[in-house]
PDB file of N, CA and C in Angstrom:
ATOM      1  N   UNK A   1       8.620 -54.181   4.476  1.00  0.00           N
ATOM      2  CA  UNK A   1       8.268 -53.044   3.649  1.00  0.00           C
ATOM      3  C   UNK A   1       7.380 -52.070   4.414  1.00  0.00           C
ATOM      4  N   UNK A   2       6.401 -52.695   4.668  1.00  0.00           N
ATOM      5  CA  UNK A   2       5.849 -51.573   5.571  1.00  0.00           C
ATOM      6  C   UNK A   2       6.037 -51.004   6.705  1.00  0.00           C
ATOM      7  N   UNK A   3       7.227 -51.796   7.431  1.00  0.00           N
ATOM      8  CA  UNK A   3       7.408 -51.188   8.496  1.00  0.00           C
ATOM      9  C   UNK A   3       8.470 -50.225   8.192  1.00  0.00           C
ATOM     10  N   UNK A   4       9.182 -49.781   7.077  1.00  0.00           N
ATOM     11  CA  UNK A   4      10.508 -49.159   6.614  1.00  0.00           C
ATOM     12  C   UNK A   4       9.730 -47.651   6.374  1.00  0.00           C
ATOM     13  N   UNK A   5       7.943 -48.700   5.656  1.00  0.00           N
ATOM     14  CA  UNK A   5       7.577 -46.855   5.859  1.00  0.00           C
ATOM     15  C   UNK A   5       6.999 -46.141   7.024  1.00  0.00           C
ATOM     16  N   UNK A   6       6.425 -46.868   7.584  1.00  0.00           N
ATOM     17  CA  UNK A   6       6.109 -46.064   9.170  1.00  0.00           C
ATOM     18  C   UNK A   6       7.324 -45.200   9.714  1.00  0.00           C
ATOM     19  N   UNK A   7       8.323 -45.888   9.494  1.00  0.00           N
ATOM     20  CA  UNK A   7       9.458 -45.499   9.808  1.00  0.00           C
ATOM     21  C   UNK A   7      10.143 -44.354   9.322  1.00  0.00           C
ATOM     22  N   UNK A   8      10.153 -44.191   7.751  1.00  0.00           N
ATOM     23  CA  UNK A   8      10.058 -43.056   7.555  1.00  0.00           C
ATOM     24  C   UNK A   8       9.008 -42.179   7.100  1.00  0.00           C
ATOM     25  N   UNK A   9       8.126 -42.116   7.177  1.00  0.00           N
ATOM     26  CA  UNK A   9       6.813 -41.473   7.789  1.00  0.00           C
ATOM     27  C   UNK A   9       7.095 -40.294   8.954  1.00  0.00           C
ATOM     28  N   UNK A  10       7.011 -41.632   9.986  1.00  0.00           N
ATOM     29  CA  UNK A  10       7.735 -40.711  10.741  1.00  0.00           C
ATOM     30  C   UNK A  10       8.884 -40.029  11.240  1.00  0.00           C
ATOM     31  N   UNK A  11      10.053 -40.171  10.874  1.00  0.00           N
ATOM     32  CA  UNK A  11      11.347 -39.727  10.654  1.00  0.00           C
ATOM     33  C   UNK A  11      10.626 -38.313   9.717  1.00  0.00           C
ATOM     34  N   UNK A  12      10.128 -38.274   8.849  1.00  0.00           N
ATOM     35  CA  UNK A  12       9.666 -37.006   7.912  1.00  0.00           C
ATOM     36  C   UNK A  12       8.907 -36.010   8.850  1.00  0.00           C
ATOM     37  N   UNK A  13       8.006 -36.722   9.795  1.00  0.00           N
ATOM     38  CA  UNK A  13       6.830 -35.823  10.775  1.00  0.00           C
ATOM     39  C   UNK A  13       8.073 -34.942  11.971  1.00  0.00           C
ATOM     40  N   UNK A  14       8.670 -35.912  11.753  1.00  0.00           N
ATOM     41  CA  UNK A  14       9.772 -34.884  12.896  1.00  0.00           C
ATOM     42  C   UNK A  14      10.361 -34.288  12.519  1.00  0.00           C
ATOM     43  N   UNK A  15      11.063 -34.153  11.335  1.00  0.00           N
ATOM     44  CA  UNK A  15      11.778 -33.591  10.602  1.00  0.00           C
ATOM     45  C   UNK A  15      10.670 -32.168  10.193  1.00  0.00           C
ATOM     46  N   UNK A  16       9.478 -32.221   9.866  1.00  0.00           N
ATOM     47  CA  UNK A  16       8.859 -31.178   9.689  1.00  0.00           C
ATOM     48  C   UNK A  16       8.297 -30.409  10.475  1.00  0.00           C
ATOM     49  N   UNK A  17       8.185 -31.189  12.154  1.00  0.00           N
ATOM     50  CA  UNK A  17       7.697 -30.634  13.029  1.00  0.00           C
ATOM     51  C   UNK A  17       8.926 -29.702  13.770  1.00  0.00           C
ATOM     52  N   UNK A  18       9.942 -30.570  13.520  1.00  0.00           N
ATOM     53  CA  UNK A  18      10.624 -29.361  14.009  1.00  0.00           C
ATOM     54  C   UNK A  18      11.330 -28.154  13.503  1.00  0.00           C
ATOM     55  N   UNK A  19      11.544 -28.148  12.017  1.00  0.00           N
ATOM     56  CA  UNK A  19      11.338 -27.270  11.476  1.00  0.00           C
ATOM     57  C   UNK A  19      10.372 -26.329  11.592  1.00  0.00           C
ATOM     58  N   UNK A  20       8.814 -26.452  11.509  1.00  0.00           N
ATOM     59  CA  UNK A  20       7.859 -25.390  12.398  1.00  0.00           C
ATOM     60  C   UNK A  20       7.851 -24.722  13.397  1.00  0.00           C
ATOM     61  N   UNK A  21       8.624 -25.407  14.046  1.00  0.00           N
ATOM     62  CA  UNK A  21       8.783 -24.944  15.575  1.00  0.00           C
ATOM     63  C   UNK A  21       9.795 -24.167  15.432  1.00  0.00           C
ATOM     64  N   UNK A  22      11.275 -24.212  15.031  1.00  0.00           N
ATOM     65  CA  UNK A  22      12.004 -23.157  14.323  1.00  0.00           C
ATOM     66  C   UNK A  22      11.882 -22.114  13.784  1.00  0.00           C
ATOM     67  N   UNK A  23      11.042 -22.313  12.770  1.00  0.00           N
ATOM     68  CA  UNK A  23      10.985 -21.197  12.532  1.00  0.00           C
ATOM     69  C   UNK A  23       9.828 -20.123  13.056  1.00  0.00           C
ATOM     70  N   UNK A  24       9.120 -20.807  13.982  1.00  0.00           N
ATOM     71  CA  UNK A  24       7.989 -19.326  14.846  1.00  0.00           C
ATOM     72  C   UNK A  24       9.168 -19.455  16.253  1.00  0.00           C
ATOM     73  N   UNK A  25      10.205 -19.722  16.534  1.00  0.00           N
ATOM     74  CA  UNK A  25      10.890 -19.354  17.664  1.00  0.00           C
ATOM     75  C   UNK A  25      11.086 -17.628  17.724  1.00  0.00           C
ATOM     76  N   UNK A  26      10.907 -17.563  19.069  1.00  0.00           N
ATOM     77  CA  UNK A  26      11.481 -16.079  19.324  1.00  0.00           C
ATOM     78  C   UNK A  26      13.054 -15.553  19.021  1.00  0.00           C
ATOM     79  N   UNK A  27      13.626 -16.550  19.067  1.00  0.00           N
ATOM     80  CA  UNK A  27      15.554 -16.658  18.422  1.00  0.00           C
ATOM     81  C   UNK A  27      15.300 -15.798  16.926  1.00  0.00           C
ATOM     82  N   UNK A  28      14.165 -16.389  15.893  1.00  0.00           N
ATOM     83  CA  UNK A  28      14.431 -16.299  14.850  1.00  0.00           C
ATOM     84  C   UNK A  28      13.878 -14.919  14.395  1.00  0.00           C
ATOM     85  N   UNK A  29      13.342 -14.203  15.334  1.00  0.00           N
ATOM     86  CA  UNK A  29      12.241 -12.548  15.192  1.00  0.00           C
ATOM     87  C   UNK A  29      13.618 -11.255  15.826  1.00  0.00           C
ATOM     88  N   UNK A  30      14.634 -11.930  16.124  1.00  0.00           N
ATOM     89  CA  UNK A  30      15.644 -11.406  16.671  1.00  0.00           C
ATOM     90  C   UNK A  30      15.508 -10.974  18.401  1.00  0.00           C
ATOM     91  N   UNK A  31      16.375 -10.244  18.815  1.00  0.00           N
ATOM     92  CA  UNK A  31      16.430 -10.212  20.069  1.00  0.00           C
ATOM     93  C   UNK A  31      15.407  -9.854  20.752  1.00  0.00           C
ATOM     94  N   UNK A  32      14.678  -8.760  20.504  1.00  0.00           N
ATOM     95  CA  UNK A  32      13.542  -8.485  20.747  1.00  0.00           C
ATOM     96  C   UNK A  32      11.977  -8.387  20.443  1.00  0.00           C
ATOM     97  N   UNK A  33      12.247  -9.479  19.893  1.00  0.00           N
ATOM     98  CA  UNK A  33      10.828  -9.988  19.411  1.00  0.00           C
ATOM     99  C   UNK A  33      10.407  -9.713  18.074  1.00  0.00           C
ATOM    100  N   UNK A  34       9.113 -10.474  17.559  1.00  0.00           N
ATOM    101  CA  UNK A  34       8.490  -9.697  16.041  1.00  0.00           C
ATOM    102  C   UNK A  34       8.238  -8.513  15.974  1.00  0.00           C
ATOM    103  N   UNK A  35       8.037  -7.782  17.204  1.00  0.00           N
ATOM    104  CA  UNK A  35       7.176  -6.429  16.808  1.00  0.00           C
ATOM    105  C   UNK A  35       8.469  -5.569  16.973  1.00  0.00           C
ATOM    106  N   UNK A  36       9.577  -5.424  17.455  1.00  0.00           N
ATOM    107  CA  UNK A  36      10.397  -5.122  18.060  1.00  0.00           C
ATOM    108  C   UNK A  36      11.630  -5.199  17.786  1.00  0.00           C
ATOM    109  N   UNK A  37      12.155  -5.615  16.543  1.00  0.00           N
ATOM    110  CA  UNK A  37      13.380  -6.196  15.701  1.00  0.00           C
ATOM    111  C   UNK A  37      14.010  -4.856  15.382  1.00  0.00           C
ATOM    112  N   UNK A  38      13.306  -3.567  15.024  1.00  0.00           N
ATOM    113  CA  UNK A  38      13.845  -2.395  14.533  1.00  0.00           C
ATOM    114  C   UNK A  38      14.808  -1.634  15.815  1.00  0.00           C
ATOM    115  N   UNK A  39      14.431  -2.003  16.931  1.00  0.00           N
ATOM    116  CA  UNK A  39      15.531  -1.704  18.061  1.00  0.00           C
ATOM    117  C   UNK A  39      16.664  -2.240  18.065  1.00  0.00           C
ATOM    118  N   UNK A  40      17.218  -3.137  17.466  1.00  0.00           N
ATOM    119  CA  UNK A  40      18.254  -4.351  16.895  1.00  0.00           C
ATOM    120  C   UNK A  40      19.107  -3.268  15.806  1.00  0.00           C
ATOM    121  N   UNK A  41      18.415  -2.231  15.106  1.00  0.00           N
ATOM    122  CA  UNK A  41      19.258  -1.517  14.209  1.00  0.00           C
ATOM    123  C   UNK A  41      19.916  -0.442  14.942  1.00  0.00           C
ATOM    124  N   UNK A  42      21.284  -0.765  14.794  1.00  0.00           N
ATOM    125  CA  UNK A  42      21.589   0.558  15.662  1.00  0.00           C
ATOM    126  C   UNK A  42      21.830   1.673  14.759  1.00  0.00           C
ATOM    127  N   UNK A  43      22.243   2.101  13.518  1.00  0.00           N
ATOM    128  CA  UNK A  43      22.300   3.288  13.210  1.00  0.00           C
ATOM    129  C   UNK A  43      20.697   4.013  12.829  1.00  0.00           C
ATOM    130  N   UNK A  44      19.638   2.770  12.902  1.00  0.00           N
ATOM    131  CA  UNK A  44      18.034   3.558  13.691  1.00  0.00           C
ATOM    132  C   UNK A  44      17.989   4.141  14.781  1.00  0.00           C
ATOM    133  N   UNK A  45      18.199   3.294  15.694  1.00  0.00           N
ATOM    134  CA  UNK A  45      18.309   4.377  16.371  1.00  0.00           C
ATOM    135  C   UNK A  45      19.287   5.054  17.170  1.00  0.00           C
ATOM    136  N   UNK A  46      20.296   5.124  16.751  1.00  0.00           N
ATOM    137  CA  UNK A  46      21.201   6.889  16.535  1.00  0.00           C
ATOM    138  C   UNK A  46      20.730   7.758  15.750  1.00  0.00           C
ATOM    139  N   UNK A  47      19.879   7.637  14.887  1.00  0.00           N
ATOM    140  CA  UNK A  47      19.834   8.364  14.130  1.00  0.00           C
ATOM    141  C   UNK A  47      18.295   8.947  15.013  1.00  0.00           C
ATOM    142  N   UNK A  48      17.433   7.688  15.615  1.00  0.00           N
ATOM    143  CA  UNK A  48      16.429   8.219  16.655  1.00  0.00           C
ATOM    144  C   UNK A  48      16.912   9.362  17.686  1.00  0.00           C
ATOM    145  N   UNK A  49      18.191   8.616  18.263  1.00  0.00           N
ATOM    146  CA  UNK A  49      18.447   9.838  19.513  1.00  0.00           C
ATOM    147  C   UNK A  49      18.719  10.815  19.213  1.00  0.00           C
ATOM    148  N   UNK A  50      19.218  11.312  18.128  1.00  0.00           N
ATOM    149  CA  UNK A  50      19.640  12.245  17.527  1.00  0.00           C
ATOM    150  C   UNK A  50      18.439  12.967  16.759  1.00  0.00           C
ATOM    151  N   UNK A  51      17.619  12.716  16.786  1.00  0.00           N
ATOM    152  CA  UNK A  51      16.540  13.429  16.078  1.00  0.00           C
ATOM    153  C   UNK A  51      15.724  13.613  17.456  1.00  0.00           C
ATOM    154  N   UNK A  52      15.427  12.772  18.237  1.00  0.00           N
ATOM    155  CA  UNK A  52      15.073  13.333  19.938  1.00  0.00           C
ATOM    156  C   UNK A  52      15.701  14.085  20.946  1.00  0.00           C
ATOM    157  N   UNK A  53      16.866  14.192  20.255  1.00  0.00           N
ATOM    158  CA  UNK A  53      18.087  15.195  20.886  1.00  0.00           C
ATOM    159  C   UNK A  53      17.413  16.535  21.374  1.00  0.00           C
ATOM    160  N   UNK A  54      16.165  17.342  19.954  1.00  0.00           N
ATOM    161  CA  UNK A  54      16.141  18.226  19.585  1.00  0.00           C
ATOM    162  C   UNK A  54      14.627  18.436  20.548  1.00  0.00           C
ATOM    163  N   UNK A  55      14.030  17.425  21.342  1.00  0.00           N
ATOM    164  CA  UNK A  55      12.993  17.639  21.854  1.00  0.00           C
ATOM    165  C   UNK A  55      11.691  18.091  21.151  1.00  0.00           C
ATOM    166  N   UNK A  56      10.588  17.094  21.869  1.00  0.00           N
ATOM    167  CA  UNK A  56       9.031  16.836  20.960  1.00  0.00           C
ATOM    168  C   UNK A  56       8.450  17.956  20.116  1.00  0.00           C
ATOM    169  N   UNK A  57       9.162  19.257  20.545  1.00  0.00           N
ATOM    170  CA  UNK A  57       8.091  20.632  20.156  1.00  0.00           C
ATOM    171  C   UNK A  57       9.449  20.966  19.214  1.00  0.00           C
ATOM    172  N   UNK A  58      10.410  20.202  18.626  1.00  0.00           N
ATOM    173  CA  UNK A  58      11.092  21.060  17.477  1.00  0.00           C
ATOM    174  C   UNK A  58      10.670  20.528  16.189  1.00  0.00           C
ATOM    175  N   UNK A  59      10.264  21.949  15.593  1.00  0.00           N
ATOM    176  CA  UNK A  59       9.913  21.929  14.091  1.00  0.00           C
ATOM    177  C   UNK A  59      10.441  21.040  12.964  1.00  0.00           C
ATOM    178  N   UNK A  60       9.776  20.094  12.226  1.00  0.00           N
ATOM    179  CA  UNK A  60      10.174  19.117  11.123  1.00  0.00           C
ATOM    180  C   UNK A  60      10.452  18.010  12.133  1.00  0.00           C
ATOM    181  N   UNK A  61      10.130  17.892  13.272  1.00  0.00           N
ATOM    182  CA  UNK A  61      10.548  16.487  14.067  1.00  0.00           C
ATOM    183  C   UNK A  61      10.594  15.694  13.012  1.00  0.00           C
ATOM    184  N   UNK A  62       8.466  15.489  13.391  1.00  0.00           N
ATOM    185  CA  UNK A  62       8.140  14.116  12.159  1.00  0.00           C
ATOM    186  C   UNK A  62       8.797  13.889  10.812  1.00  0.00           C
ATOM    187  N   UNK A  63       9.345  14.806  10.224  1.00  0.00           N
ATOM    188  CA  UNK A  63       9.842  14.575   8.764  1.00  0.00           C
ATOM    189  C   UNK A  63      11.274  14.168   9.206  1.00  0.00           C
ATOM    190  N   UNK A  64      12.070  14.559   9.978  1.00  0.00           N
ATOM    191  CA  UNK A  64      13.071  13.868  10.799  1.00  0.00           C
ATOM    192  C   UNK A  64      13.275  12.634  11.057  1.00  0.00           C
ATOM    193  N   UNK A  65      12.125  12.081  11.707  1.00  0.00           N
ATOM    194  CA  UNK A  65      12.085  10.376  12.298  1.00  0.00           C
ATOM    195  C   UNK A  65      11.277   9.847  10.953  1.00  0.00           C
ATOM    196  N   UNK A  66      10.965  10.263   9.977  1.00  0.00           N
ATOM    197  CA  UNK A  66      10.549   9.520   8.726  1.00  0.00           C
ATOM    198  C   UNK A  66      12.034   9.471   7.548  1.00  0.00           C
ATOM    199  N   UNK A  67      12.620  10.710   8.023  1.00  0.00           N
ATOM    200  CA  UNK A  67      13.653  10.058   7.476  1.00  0.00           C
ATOM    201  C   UNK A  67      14.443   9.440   7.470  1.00  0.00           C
ATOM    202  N   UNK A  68      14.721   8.846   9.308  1.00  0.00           N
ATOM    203  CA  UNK A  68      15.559   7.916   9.444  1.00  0.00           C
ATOM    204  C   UNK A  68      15.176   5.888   9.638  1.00  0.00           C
ATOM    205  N   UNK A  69      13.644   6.399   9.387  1.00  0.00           N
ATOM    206  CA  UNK A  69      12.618   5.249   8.831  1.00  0.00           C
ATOM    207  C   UNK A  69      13.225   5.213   6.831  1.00  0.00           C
ATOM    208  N   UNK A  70      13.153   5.617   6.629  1.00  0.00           N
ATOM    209  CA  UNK A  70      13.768   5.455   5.205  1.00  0.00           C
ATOM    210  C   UNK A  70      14.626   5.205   4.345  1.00  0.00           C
ATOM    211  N   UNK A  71      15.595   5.832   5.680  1.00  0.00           N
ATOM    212  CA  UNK A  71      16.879   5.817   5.156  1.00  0.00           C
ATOM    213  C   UNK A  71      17.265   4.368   5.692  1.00  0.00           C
ATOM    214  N   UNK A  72      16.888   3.990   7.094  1.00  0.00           N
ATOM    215  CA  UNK A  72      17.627   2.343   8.084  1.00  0.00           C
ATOM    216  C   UNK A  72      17.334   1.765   8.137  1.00  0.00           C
ATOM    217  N   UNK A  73      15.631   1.721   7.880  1.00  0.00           N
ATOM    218  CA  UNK A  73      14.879   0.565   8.011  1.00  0.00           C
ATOM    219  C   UNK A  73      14.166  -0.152   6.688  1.00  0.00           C
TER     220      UNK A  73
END
């Protein structure tokens, strides 16, 4: 009896440890990381190049790249 539970004891500790470890993997934040997942959207950014198309000094940029924050992401 008691050795059936050590046994699964630990069968459970692994089972949960590696689940933890799963899920903080870099696999699971997507290709480019946690901070960095929104580069993974591509009609973000097309819709980025295309709003940088127009270069830093054109008028309504910012309301531009907020709208394609709104609309993709």
């Amino acid at each position: 009896m008691k050795a059936s539970r050590i046994i699964l004891s630990t069968f459970a500790a692994a089972i949960a440890l590696t689940t933890l470890i799963a899920s903080h993997s870099p696999a699971s934040a997507g290709a480019f990381g946690p901070d960095y997942g929104w580069m993974g959207n591509k009609q973000y950014m097309a819709c980025l190049k295309y709003v940088g198309a127009f270069g830093a000094d054109y008028p309504g940029r910012d309301k531009n790249i907020q709208a394609c924050k709104r609309n993709y992401l």
